[in-house]
Protein backbone atom coordinates (compact mmCIF):
# COMPACT_ATOMS: atom_id res chain seq x y z
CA UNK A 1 -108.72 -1.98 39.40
CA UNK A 2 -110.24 -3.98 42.33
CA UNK A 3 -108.02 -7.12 41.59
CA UNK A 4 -104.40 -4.91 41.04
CA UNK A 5 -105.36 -3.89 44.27
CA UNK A 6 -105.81 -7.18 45.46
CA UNK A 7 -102.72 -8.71 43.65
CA UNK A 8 -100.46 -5.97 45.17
CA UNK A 9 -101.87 -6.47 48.96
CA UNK A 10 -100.90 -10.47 48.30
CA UNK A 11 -97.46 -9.90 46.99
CA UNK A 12 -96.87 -7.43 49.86
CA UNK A 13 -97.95 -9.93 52.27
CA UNK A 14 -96.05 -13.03 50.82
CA UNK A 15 -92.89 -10.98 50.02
CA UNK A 16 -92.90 -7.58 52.21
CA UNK A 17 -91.27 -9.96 55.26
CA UNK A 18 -87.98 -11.03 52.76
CA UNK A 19 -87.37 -7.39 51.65
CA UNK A 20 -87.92 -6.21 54.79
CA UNK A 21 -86.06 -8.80 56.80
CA UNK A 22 -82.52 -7.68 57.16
CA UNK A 23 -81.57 -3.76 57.55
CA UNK A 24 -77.82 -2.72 56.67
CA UNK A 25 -76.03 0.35 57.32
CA UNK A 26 -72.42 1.39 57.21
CA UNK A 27 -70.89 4.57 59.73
CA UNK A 28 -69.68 6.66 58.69
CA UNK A 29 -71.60 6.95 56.11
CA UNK A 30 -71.91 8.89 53.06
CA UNK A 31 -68.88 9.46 53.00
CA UNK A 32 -65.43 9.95 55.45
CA UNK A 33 -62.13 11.68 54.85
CA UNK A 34 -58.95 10.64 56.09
CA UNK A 35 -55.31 12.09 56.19
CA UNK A 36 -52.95 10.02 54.27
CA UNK A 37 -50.78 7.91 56.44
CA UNK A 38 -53.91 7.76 59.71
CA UNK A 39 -56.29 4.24 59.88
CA UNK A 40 -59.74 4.15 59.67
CA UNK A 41 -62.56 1.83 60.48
CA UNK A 42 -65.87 1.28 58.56
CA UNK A 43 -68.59 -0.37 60.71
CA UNK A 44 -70.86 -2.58 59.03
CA UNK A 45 -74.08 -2.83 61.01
CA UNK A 46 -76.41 -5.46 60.12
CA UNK A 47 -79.99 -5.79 61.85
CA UNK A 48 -82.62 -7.99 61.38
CA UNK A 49 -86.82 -6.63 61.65
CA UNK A 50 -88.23 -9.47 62.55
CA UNK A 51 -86.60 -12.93 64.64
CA UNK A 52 -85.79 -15.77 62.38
CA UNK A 53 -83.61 -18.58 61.52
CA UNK A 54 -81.82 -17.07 58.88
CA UNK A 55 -77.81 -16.30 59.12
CA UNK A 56 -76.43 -13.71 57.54
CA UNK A 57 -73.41 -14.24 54.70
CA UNK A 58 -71.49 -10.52 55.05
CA UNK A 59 -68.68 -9.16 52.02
CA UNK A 60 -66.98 -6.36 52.20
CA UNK A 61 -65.93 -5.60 48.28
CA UNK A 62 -63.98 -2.14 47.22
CA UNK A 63 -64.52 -0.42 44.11
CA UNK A 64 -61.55 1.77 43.03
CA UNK A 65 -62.54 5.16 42.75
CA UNK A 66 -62.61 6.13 38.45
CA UNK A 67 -64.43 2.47 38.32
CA UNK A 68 -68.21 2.26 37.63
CA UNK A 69 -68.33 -1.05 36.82
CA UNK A 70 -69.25 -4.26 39.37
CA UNK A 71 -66.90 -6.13 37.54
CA UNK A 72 -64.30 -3.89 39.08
CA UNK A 73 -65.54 -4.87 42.60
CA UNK A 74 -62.39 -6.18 44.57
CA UNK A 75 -63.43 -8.73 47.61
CA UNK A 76 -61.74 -7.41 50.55
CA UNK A 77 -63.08 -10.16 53.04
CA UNK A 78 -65.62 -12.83 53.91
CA UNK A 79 -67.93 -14.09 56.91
CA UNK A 80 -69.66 -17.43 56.47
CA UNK A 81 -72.36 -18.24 58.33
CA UNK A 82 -69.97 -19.82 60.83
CA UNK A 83 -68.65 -16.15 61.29
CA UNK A 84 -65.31 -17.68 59.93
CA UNK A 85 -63.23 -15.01 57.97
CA UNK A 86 -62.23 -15.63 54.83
CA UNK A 87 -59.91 -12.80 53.16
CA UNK A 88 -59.84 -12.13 49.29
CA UNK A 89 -57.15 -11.90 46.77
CA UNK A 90 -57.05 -7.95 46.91
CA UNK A 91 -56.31 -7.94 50.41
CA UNK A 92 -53.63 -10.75 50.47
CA UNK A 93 -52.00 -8.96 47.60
CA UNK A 94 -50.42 -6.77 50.17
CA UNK A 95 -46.55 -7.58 51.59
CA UNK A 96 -47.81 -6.08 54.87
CA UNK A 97 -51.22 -6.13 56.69
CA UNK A 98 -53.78 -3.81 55.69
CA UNK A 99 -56.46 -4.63 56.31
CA UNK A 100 -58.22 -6.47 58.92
CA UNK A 101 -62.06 -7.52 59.80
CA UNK A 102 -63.37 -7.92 63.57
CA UNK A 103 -67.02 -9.59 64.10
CA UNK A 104 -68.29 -7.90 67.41
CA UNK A 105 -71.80 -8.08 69.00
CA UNK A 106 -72.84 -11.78 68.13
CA UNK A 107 -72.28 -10.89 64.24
CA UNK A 108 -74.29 -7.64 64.28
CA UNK A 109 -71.38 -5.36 63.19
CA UNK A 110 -68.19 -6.39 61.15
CA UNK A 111 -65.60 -3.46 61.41
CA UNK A 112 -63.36 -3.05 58.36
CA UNK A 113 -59.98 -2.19 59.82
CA UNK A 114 -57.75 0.36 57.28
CA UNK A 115 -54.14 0.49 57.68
CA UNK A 116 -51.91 3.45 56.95
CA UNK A 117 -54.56 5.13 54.09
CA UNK A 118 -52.93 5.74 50.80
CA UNK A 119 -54.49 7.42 47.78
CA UNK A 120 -54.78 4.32 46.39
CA UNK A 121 -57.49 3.58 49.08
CA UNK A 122 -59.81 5.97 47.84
CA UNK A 123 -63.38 4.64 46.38
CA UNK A 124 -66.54 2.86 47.76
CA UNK A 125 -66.25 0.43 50.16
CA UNK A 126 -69.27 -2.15 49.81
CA UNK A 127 -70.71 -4.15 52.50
CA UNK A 128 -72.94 -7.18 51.07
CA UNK A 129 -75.16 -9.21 53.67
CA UNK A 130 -76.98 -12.23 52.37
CA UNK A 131 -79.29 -14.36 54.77
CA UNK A 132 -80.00 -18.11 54.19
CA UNK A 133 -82.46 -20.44 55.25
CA UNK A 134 -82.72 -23.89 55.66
CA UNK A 135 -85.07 -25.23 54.08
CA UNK A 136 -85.69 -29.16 53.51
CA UNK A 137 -81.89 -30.08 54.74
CA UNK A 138 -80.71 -27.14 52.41
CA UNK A 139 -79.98 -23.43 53.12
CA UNK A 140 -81.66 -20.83 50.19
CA UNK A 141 -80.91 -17.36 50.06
CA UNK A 142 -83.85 -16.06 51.80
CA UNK A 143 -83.06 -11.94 51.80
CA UNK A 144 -80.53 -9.39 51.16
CA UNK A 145 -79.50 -5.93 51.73
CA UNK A 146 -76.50 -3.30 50.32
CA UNK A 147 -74.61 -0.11 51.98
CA UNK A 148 -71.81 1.68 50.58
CA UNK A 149 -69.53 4.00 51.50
CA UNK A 150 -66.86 6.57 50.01
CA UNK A 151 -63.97 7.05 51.25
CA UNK A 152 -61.63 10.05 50.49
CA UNK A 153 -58.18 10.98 51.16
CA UNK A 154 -56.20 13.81 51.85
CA UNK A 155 -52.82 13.32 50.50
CA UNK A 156 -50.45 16.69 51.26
CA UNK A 157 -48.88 18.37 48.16
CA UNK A 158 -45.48 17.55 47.47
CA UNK A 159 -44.68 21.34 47.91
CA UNK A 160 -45.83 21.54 51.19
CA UNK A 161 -42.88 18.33 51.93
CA UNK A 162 -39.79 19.68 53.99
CA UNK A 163 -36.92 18.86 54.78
CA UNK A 164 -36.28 18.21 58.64
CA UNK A 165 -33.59 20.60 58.59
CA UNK A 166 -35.70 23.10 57.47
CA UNK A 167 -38.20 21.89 59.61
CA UNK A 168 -35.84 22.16 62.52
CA UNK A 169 -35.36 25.62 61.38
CA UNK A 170 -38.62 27.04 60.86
CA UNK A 171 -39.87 28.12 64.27
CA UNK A 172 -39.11 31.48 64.37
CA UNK A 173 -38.15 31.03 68.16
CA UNK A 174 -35.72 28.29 67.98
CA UNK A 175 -33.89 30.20 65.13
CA UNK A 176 -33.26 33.30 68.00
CA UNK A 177 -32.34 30.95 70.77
CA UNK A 178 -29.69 28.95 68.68
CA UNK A 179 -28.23 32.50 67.76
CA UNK A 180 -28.24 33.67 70.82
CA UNK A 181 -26.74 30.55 72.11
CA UNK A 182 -24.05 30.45 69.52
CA UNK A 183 -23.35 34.67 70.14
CA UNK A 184 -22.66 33.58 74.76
CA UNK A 185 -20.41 30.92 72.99
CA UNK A 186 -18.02 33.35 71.41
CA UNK A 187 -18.60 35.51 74.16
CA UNK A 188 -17.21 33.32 76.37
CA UNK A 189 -14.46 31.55 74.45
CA UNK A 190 -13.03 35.22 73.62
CA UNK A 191 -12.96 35.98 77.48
CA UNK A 192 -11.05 32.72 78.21
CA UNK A 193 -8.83 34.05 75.62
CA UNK A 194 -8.15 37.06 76.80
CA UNK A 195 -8.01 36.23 80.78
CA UNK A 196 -5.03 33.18 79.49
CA UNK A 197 -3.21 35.45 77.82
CA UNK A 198 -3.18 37.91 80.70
CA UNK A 199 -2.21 35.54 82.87
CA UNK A 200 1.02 34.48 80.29
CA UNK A 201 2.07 38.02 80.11
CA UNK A 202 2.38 38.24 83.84
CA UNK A 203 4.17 34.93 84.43
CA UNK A 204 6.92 36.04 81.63
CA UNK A 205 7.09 39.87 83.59
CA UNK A 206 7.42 37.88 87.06
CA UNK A 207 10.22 35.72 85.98
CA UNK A 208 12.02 38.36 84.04
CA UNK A 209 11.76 40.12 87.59
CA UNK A 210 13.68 37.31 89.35
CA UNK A 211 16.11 36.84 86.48
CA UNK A 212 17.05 40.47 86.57
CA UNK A 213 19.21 40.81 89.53
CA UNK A 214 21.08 37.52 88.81
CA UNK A 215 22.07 39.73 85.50
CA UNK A 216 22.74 42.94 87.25
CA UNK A 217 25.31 40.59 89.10
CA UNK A 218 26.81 38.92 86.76
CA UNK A 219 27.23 42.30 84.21
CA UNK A 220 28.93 44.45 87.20
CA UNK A 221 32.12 42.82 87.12
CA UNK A 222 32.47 42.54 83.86
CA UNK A 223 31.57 46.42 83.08
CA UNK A 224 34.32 46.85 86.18
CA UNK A 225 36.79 45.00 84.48
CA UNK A 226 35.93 47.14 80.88
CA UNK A 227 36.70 50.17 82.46
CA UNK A 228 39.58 49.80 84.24
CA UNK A 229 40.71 48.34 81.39
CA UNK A 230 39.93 51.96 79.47
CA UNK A 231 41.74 53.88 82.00
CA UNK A 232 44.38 51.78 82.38
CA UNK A 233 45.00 52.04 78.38
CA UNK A 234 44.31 55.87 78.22
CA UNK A 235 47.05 56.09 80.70
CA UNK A 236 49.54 54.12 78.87
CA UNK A 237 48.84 56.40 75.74
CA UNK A 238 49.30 59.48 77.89
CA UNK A 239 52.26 58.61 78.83
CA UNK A 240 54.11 57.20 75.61
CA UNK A 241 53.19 60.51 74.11
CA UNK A 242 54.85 62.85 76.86
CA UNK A 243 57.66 60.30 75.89
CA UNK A 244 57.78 60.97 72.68
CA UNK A 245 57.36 64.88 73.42
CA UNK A 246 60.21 64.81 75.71
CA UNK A 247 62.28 63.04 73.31
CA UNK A 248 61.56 65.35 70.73
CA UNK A 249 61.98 68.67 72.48
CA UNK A 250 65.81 66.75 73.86
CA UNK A 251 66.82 66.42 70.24
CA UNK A 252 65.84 70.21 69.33
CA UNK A 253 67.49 71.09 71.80
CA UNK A 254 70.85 69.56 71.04
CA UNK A 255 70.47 70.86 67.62
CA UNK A 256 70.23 74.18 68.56
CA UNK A 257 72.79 74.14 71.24
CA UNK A 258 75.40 71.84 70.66
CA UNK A 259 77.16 72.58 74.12
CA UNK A 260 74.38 71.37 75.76
């Protein structure tokens, strides 16, 4: 009993300064949820208990979500121990940038840098920090510590997709002040209408007004003319038929009275 006791005081004092060494912690942390489409950054805080030589090694890995397996672990990117940044196949397998890594604060935090979230993007996102130490010309892991994150994403439902007419269109207030725009419209073009024909049909009555005494003029004569033209053939019948009443009574006369 006495010597586990013993034994376990030793291995916490050979080994309790390596465990406890280096501190990790990702924000936010569990978990964060993003709308598809938005960026996000994951900080990866790293912090050491106690002042030493060692420098850190940090990864940043992703594990799809529906994975359980390490194997499955994609590297996203790398910091030496020259904080140079080294970026892994999954992350150039992108056309366009997507992610990016910034080392801030002497190498205490590494942001991870998410463009335009997708549901693809959803799973843990692992940040690994290794120290090393030299030791006899040659640098041995010395410590090392885990977080992990999950992210999630909101992706809309392709119902809730409209078109930007409809969009246009769905304010219940814009609807009212197009109609009522489009109602003044007609309003107005009918009174244009209206006032331009008004004006027409008293141009044509003015210059019928100035045309009609030129007629008047013109028509006297001639209705002059056609009249005494009437009388003057009236009287010509009148007398051709006293004529030929005269002549007629002559010759019964004669008949009847031959000594006339």
């Amino acid at each position: 009993m006495v010597s586990s006791l013993v034994l376990a005081l030793l291995v916490q004092a050979l080994f309790g300064d390596l465990c406890s060494a280096i501190n990790v912690t990702i924000s936010p942390s569990p978990f964060t949820v993003v709308q598809e489409g938005q960026n996000v950054t994951l900080s990866c805080v790293v912090s050491q208990r106690r002042r030493n030589t060692a420098l850190p090694v940090v990864k940043w890995t992703f594990l799809p979500a529906g994975s359980d397996r390490p194997d499955d672990e994609l590297l996203i990117a790398r910091v030496n121990m020259r904080k140079a940044r080294f970026y892994g196949n999954y992350t150039k397998s992108f056309s366009w940038p997507k992610m990016k890594l910034t080392v801030v604060k002497q190498g205490k935090i590494f942001d991870l840098l998410i463009l335009n979230v997708s549901e693809g993007d959803r799973g843990l996102y692992i940040c690994r920090v290794q120290e090393f130490k030299k030791q006899q010309d040659r640098w041995k892991a010395s410590s090392n510590s885990t977080a992990t994150t999950e992210l999630r994403v909101h992706v809309f439902p392709a119902t809730e997709a409209k078109d930007s007419l409809w969009t246009l269109f769905e304010d219940v207030h814009l609807c009212a002040v197009l109609i009522c725009s489009v109602g003044l419209l007609c309003m107005c073009m009918f009174t244009v209408t209206v006032t331009c024909q008004c004006i027409q049909r008293k141009q044509r009555l003015k210059a019928q007004e100035k045309l009609s005494p030129v007629w008047s003029v013109c028509l006297l004569p001639c209705q002059r003319r056609r009249g005494d033209t009437v009388r003057k053939g009236a009287e010509i019948t009148e007398m051709k038929y006293h004529q030929r009443y005269q002549q007629k009574f002559l010759l019964e006369t004669k008949q009847g009275n031959p000594n006339f």
